[in-house]
N, C-alpha and C. Protein backbone atom coordinates (compact mmCIF):
# COMPACT_ATOMS: atom_id res chain seq x y z
N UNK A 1 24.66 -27.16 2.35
CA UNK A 1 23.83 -26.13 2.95
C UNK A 1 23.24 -25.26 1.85
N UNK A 2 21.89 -25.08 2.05
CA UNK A 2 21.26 -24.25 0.63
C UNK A 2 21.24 -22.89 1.18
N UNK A 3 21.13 -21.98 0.41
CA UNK A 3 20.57 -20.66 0.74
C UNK A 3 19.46 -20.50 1.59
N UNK A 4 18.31 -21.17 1.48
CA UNK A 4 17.07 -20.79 1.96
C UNK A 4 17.35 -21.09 4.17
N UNK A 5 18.70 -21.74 4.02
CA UNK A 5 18.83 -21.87 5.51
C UNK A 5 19.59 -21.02 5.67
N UNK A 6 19.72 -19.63 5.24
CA UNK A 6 20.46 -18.83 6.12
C UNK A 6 20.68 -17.30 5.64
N UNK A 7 19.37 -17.24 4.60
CA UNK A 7 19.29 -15.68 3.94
C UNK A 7 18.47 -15.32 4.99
N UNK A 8 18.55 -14.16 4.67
CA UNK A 8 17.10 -13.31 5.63
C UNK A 8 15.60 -12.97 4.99
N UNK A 9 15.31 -13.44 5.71
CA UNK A 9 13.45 -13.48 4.54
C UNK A 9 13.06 -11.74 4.95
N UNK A 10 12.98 -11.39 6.06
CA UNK A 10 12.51 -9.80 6.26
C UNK A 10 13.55 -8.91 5.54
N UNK A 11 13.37 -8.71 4.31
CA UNK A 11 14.05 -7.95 3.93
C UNK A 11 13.69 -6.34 3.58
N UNK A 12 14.39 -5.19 3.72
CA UNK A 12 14.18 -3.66 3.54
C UNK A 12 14.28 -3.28 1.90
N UNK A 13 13.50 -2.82 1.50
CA UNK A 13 13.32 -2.75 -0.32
C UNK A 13 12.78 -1.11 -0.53
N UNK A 14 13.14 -0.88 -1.61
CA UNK A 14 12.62 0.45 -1.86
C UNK A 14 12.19 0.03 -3.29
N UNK A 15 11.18 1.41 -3.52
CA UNK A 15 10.42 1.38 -4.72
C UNK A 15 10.96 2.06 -6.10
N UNK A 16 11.13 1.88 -7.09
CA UNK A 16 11.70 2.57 -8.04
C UNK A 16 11.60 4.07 -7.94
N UNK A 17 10.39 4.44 -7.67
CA UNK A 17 10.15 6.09 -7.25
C UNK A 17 10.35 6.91 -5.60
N UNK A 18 10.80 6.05 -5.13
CA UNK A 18 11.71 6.42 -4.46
C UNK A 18 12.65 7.51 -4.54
N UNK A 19 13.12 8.65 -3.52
CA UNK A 19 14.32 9.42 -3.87
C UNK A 19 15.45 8.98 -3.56
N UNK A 20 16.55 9.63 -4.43
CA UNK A 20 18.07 8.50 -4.09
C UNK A 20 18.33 9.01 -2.43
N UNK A 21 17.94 10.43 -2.45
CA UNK A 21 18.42 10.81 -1.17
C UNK A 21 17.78 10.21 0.07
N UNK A 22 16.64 9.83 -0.11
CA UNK A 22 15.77 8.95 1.69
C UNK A 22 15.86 7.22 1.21
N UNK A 23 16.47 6.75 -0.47
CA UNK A 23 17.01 5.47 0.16
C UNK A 23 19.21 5.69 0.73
N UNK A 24 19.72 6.84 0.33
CA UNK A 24 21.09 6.72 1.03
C UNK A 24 20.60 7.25 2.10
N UNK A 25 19.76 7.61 2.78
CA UNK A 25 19.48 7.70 4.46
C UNK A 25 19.04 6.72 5.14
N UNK A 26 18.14 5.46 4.55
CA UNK A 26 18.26 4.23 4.87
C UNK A 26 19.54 2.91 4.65
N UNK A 27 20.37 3.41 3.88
CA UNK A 27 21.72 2.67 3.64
C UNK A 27 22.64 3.04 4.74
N UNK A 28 22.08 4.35 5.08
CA UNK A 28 23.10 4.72 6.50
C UNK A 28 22.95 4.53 7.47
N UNK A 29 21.61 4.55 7.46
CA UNK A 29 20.77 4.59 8.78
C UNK A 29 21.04 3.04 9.03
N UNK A 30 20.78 1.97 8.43
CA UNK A 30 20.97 0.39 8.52
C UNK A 30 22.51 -0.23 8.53
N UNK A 31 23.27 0.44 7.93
CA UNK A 31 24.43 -0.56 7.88
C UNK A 31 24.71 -1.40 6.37
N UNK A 32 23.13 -0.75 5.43
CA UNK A 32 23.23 -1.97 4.69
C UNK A 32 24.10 -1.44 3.39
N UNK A 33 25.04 -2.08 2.22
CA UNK A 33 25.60 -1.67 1.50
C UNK A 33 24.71 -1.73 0.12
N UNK A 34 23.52 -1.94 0.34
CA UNK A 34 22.54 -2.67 -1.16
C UNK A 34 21.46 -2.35 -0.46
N UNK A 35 20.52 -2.23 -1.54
CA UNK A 35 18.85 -2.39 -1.07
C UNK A 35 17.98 -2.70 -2.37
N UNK A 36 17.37 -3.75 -2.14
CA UNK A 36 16.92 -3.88 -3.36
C UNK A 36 15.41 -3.24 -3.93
N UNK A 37 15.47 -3.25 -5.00
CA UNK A 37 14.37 -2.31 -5.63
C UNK A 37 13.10 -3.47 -6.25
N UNK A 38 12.14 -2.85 -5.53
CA UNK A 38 10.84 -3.85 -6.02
C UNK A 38 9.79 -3.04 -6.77
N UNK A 39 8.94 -3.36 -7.48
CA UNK A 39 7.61 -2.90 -7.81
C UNK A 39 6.56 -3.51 -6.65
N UNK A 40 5.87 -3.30 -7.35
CA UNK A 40 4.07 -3.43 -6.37
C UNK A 40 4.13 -4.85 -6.44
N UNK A 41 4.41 -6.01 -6.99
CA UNK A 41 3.95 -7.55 -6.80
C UNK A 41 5.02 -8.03 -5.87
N UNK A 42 6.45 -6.84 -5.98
CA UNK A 42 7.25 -7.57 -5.27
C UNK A 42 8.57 -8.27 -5.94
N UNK A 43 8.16 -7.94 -7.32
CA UNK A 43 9.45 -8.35 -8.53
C UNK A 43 10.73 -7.65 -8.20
N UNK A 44 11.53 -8.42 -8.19
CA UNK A 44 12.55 -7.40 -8.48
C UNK A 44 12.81 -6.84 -9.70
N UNK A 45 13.14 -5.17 -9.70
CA UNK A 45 13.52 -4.57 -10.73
C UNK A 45 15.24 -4.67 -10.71
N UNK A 46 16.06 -4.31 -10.06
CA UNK A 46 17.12 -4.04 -9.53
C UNK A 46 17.55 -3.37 -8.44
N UNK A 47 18.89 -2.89 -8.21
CA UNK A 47 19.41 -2.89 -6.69
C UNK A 47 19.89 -1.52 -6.86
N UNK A 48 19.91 -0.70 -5.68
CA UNK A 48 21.20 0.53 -5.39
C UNK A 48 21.63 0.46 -3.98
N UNK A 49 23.13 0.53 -4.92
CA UNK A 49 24.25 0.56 -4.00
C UNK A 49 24.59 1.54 -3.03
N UNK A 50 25.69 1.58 -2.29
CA UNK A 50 26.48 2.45 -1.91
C UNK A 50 26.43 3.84 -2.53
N UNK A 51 27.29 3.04 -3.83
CA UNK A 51 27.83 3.77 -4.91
C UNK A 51 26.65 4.20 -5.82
N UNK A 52 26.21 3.82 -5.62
CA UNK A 52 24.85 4.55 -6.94
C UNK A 52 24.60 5.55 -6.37
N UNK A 53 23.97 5.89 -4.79
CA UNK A 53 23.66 6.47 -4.07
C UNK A 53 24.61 7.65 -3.77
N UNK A 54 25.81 7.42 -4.31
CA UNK A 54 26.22 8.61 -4.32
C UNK A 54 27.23 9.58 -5.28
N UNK A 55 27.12 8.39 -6.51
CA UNK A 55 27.55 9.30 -7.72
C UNK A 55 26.78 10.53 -8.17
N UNK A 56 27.79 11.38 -8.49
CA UNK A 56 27.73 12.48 -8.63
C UNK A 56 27.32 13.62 -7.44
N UNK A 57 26.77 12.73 -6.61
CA UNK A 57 26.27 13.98 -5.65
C UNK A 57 27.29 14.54 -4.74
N UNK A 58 28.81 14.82 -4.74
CA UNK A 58 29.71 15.31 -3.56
C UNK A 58 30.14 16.23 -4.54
N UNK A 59 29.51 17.14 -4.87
CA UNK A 59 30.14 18.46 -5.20
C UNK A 59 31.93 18.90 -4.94
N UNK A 60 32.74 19.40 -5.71
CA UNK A 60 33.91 20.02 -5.12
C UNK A 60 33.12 21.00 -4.29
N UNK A 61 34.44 21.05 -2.87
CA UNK A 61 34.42 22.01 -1.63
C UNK A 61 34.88 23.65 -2.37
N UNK A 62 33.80 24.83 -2.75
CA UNK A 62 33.88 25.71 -3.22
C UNK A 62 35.40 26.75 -3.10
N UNK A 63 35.57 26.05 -1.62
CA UNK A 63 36.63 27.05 -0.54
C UNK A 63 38.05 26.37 -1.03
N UNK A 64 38.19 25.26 -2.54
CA UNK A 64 39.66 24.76 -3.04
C UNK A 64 39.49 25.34 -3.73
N UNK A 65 38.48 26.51 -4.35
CA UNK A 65 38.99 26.92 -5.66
C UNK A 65 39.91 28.33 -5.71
N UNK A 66 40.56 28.69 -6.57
CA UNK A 66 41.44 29.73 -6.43
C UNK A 66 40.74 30.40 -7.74
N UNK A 67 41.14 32.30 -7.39
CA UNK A 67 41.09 33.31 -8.20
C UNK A 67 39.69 33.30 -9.17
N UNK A 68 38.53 32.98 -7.90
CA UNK A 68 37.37 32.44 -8.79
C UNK A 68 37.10 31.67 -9.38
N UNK A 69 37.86 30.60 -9.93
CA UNK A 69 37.47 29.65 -10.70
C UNK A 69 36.25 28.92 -10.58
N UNK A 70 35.22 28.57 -11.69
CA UNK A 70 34.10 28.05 -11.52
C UNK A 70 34.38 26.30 -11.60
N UNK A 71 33.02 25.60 -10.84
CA UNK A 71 33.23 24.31 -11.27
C UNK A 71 33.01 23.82 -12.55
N UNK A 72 33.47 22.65 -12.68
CA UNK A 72 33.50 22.23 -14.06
C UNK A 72 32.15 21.39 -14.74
N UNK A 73 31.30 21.43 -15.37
CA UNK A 73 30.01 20.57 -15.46
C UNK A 73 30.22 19.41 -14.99
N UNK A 74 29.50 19.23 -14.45
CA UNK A 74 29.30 17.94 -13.63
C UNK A 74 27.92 17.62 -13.83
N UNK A 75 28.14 16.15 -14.23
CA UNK A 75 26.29 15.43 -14.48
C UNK A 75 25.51 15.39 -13.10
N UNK A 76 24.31 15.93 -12.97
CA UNK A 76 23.22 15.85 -12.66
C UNK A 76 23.16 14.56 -11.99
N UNK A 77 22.91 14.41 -10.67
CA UNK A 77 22.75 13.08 -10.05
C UNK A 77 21.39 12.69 -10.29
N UNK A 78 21.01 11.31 -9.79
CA UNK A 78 19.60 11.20 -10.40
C UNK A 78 18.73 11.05 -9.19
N UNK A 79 17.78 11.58 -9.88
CA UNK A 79 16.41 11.76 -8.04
C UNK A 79 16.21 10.77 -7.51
N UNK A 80 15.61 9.60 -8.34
CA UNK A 80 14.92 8.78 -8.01
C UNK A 80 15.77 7.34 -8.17
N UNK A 81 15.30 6.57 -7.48
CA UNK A 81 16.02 5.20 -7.23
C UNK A 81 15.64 4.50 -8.88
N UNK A 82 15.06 4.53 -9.44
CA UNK A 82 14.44 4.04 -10.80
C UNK A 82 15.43 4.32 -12.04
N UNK A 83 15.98 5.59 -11.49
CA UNK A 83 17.29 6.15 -12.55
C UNK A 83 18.35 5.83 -12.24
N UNK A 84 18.95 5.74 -11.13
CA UNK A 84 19.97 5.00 -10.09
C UNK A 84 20.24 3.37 -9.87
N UNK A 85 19.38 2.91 -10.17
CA UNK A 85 19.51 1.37 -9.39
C UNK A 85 20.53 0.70 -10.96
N UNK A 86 20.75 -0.46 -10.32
CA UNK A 86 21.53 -1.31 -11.37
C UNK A 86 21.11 -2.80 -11.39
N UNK A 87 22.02 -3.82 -11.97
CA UNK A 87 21.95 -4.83 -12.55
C UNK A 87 22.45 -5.46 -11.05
N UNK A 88 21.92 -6.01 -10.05
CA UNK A 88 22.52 -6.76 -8.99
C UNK A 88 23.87 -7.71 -9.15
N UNK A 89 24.88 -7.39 -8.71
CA UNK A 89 26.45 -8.10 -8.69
C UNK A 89 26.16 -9.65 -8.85
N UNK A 90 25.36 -9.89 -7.89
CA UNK A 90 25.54 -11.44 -7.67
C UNK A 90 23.93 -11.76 -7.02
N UNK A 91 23.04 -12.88 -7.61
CA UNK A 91 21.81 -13.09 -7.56
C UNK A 91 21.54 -14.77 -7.22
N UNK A 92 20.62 -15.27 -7.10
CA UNK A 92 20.74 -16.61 -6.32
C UNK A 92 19.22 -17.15 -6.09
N UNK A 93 18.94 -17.94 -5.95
CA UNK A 93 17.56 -18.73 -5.57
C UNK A 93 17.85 -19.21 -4.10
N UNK A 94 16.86 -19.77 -3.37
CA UNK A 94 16.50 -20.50 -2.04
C UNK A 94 17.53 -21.64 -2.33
N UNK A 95 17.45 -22.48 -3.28
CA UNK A 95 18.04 -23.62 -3.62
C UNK A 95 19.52 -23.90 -3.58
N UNK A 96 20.15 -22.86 -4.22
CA UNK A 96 21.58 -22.75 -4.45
C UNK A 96 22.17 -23.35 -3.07
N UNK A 97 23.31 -23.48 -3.51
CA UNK A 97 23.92 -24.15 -2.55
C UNK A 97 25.04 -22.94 -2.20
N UNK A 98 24.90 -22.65 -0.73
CA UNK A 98 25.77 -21.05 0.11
C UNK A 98 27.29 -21.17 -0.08
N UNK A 99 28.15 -22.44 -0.60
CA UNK A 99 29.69 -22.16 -0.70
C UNK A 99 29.72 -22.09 -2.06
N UNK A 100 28.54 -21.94 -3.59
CA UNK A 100 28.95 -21.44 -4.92
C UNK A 100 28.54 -20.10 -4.62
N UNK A 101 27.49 -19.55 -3.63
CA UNK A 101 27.58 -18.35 -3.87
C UNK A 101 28.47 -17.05 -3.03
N UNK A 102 29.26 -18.05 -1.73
CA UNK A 102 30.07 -17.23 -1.21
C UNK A 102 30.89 -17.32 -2.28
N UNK A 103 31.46 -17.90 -3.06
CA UNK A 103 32.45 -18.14 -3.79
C UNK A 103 32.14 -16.74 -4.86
N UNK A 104 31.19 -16.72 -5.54
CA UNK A 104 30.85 -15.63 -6.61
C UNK A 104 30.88 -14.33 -5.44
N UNK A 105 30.26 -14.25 -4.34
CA UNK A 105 29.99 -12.98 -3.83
C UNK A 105 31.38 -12.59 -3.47
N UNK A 106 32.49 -13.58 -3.43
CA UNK A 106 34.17 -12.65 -2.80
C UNK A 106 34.56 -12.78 -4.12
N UNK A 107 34.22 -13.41 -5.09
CA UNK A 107 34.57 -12.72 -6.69
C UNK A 107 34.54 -11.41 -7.06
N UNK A 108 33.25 -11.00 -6.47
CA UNK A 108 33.05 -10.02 -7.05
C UNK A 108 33.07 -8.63 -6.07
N UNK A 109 33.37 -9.22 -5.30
CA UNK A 109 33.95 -8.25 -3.71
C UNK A 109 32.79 -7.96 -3.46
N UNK A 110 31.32 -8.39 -3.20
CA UNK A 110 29.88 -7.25 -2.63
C UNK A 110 29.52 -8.79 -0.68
N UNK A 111 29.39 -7.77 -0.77
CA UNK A 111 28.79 -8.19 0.64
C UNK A 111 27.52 -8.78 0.73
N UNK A 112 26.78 -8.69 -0.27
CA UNK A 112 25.27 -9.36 -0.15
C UNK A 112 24.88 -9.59 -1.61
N UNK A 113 23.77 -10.46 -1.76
CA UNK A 113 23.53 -11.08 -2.96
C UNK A 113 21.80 -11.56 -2.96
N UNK A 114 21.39 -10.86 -3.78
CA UNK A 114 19.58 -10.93 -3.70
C UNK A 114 19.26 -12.50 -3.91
N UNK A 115 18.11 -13.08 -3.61
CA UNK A 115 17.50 -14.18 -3.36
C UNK A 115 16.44 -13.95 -4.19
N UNK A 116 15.78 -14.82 -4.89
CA UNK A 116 14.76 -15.02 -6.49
C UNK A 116 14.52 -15.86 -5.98
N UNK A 117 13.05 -16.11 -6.20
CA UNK A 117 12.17 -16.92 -6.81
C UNK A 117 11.39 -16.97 -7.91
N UNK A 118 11.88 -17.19 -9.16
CA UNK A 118 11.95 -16.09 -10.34
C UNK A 118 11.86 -14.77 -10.90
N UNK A 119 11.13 -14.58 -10.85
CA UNK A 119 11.47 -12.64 -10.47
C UNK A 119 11.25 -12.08 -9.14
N UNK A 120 10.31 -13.02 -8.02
CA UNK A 120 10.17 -12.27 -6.84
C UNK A 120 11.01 -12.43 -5.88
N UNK A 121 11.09 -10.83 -5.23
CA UNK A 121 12.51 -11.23 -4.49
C UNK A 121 11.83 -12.03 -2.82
N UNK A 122 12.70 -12.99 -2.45
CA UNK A 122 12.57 -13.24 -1.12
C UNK A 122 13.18 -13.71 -0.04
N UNK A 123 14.45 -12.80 -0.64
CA UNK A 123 15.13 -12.77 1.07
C UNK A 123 16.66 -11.92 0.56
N UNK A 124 17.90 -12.16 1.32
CA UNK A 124 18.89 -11.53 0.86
C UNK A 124 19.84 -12.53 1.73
N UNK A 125 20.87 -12.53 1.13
CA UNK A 125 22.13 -13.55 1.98
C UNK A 125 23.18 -12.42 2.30
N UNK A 126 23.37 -12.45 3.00
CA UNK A 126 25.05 -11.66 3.45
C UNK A 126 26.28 -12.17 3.58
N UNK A 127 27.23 -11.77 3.62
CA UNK A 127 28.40 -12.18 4.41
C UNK A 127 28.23 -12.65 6.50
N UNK A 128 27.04 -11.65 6.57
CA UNK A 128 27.18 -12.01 7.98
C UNK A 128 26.33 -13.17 8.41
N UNK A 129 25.70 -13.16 7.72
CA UNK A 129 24.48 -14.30 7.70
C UNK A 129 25.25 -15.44 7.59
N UNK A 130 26.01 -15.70 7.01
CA UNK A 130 27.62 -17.14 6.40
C UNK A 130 28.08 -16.72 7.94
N UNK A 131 28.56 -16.27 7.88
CA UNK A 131 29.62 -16.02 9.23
C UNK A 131 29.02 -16.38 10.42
N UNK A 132 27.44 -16.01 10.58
CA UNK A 132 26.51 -16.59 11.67
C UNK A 132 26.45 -17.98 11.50
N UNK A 133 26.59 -18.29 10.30
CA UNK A 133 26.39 -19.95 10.69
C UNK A 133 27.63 -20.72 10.58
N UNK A 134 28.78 -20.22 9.97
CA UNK A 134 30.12 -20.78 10.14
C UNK A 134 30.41 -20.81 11.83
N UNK A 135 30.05 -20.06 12.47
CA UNK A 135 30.66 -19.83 13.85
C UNK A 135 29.52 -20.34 14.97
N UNK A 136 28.65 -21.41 14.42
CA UNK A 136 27.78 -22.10 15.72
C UNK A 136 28.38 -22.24 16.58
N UNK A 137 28.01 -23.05 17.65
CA UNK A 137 28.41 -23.45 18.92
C UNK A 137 28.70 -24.45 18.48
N UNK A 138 29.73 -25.80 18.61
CA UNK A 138 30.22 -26.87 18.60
C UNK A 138 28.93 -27.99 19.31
N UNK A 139 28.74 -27.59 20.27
CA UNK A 139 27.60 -27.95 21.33
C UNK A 139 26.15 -28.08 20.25
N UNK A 140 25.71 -26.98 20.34
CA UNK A 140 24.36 -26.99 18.92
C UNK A 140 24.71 -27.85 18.11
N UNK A 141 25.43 -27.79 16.97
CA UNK A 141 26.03 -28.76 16.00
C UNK A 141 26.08 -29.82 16.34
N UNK A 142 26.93 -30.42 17.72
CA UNK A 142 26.52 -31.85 18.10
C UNK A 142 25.31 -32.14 18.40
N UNK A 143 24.59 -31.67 19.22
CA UNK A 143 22.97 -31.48 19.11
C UNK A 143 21.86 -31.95 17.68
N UNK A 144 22.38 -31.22 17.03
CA UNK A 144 21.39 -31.04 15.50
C UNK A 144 21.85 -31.87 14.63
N UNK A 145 23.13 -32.38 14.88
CA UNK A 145 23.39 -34.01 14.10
C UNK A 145 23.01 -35.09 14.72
N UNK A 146 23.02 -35.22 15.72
CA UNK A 146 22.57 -36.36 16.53
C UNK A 146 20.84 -36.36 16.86
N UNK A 147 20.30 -35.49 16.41
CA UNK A 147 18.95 -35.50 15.90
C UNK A 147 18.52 -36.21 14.79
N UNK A 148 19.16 -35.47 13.74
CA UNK A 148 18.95 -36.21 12.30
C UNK A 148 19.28 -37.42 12.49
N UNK A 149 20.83 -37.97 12.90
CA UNK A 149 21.03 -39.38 12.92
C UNK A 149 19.83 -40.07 13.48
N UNK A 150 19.31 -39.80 14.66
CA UNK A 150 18.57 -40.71 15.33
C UNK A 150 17.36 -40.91 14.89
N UNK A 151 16.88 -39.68 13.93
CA UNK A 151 15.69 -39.86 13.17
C UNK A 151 16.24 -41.21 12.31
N UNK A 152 16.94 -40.88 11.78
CA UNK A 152 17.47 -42.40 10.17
C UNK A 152 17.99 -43.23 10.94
N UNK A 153 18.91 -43.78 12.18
CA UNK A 153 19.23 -45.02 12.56
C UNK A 153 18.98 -45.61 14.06
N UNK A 154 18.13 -44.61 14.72
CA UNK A 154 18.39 -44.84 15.97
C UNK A 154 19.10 -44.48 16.85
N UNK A 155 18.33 -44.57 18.48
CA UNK A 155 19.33 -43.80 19.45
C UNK A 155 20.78 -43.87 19.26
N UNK A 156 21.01 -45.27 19.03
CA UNK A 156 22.45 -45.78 19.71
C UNK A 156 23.00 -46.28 18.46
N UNK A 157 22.69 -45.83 17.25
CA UNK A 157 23.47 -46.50 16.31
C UNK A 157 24.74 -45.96 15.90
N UNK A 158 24.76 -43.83 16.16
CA UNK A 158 26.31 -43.60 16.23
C UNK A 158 26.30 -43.28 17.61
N UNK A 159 28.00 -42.65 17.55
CA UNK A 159 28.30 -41.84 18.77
C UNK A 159 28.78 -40.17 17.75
N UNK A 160 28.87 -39.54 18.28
CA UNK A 160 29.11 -37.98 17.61
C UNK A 160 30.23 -37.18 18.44
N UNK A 161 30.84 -36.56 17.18
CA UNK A 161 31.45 -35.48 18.46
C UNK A 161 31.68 -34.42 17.25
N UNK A 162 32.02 -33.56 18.19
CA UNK A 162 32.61 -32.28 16.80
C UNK A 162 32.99 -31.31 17.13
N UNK A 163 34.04 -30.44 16.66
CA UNK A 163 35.31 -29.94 17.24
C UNK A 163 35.31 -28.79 15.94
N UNK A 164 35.20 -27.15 16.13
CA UNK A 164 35.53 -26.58 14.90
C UNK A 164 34.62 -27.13 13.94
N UNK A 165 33.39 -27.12 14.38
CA UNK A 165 32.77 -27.35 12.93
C UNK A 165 32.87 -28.63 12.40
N UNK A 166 33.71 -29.35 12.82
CA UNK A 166 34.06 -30.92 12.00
C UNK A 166 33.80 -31.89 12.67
N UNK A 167 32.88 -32.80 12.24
CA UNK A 167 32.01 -33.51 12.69
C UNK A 167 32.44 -35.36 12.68
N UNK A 168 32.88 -35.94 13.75
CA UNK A 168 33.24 -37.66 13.85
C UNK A 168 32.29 -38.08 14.25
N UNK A 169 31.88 -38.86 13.86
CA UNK A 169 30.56 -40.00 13.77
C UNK A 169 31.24 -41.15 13.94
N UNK A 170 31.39 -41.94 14.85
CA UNK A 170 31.79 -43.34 15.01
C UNK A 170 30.69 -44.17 15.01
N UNK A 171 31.41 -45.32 13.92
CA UNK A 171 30.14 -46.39 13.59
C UNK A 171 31.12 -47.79 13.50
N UNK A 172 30.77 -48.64 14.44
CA UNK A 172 31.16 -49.94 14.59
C UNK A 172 30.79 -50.87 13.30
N UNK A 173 29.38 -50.82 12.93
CA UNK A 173 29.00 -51.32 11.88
C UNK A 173 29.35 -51.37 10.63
N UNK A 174 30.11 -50.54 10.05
CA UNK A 174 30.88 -49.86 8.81
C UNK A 174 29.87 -50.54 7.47
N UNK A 175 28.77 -49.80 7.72
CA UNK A 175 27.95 -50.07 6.62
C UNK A 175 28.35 -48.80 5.44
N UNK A 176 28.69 -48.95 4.16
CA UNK A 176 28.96 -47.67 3.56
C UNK A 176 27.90 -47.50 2.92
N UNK A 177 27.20 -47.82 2.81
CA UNK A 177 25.60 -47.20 2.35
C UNK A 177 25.02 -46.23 3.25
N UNK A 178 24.87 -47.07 4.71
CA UNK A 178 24.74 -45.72 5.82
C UNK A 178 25.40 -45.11 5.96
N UNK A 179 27.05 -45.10 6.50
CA UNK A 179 27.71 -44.05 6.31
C UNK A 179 27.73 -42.85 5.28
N UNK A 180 27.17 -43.17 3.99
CA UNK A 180 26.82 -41.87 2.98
C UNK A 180 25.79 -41.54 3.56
N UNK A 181 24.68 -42.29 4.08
CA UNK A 181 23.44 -41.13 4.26
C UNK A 181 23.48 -40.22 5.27
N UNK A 182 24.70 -40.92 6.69
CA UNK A 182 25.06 -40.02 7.81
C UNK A 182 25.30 -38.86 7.12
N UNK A 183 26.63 -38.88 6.47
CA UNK A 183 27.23 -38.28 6.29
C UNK A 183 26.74 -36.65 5.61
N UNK A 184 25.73 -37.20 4.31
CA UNK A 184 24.97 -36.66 3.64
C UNK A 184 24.15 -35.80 5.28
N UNK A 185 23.64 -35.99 5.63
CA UNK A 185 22.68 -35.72 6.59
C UNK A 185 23.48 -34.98 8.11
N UNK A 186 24.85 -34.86 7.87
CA UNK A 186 24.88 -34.38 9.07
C UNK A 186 25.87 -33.20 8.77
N UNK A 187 26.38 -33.46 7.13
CA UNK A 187 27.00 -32.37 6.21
C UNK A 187 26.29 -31.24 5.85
N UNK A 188 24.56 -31.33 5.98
CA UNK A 188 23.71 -30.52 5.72
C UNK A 188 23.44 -29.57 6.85
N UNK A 189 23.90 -29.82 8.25
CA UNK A 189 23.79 -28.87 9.29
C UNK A 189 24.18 -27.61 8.89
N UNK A 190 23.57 -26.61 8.85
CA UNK A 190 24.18 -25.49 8.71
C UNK A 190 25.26 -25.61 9.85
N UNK A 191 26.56 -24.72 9.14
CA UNK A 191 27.54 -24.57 10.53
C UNK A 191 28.53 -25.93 10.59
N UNK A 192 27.96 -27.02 9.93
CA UNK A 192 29.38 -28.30 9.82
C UNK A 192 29.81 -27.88 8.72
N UNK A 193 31.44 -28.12 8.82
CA UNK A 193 32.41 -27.60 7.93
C UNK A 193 33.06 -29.10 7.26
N UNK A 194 32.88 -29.99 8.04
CA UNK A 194 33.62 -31.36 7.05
C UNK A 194 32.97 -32.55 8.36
N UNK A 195 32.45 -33.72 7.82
CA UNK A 195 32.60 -35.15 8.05
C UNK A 195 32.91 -35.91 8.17
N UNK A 196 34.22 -36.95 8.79
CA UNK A 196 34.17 -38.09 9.09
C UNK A 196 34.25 -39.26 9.91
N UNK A 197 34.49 -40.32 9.61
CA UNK A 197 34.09 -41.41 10.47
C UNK A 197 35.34 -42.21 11.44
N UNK A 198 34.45 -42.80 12.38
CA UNK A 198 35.90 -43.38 13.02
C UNK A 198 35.16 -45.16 13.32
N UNK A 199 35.76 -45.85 12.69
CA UNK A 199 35.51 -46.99 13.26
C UNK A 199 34.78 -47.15 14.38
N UNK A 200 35.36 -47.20 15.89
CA UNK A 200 35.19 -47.63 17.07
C UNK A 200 35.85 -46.86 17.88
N UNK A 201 35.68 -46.53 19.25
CA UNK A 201 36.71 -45.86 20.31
C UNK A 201 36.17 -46.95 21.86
N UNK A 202 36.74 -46.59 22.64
CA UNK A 202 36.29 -46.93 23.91
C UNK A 202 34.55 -46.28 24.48
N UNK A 203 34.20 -47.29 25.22
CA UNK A 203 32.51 -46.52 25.29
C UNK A 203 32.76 -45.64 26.35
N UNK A 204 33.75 -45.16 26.98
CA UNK A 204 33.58 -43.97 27.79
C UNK A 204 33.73 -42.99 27.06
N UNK A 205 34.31 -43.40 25.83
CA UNK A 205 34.40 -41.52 24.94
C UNK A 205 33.23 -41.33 24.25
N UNK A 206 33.10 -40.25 24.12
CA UNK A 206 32.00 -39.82 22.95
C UNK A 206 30.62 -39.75 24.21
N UNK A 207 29.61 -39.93 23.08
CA UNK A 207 28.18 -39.58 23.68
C UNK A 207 27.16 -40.14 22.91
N UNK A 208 26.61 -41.40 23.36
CA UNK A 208 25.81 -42.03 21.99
C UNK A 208 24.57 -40.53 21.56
N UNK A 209 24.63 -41.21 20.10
CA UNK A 209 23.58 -40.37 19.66
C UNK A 209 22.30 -40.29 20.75
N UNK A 210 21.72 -39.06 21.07
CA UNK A 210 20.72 -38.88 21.47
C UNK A 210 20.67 -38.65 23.27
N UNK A 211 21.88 -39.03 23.62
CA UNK A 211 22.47 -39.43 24.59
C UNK A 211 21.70 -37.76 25.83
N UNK A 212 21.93 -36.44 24.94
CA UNK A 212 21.77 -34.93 25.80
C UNK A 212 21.20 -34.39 24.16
């Protein structure tokens, strides 16, 4: 499964001149933990976080201090998203393949990970976006493999079933040349989690390809 099947292409971006304070009112306002920072063509410059968004700005509560004591210098938060933003955690192309970059994105503990097409950004992957397609319907999935199959072998050349994401293809023929291209081809569903084959069963089980 590549990235480009399951980032989000509409993505929310702010401009380097931007203030930190109306993009952490859009980080709140959305849900989102990142937003990435573009210029005018659409490049990415870099990202602000959570945390960018709000270093330095929570003042100590005046009403802990005792016998007058003043606060202690504290740096200057920065206005603008241009002074604020950073080096994005974890970055990725359309191409990549979504279990090296879930793998880097729980490395590095962030919830989302910008999408390149060499410098321009175009799209964003999430954690929820994975999770939307880990958790298809069993039903769809049998559906959308037994499409592809029937495109490459014909109505009736498998039968399909799939349970949790995991996908049996029964093939009487035990060609292993076709069996890789099934396999290849029905491993690519977004939402199948593993592949394999079963010889033969009785023809009341299953559902030939193409069958619903």
């Amino acid at each position: 499964m590549r990235v480009r099947e399951v980032m989000t292409r509409d993505v929310v971006t702010v401009a380097p001149e931007t203030s930190v304070r109306d993009a952490g009112a859009v980080l709140a306002a959305r849900g989102f933990t990142m937003l990435p920072v573009v210029d005018g063509r659409g490049d990415l410059l870099g990202v602000l976080t959570e945390a960018d968004a709000l270093k330095d700005r929570l003042p100590v509560d005046p009403r802990g201090l005792v016998h007058g004591e003043q606060q202690c210098d504290r740096p200057r938060p920065a206005c603008v998203v241009g002074d604020a933003m950073v080096e994005p955690a974890v970055d990725t192309t359309p191409q990549a393949d979504v279990a090296e970059v879930a793998r880097r994105m729980l490395e590095r503990g962030v919830r989302s990970a910008v999408v390149v097409d060499g410098k321009r950004l175009v799209g964003v992957v999430t954690r929820r976006d994975m999770l939307r397609v880990v958790s298809r319907d069993d039903q769809a999935l049998a559906a959308e493999v037994r499409h592809r199959l029937c495109l490459y072998g014909g109505r009736h050349r498998w039968r399909v079933e799939v349970t949790d994401g995991r996908v049996t293809i029964t093939d009487e023929w035990g060609d292993e040349r076709d069996r890789h291209v099934a396999a290849v081809l029905a491993g690519a569903v977004a939402g199948v989690v593993d592949v394999c084959f079963r010889d033969s069963v009785p023809a009341a089980v299953g559902h030939a390809v193409g069958d619903r």
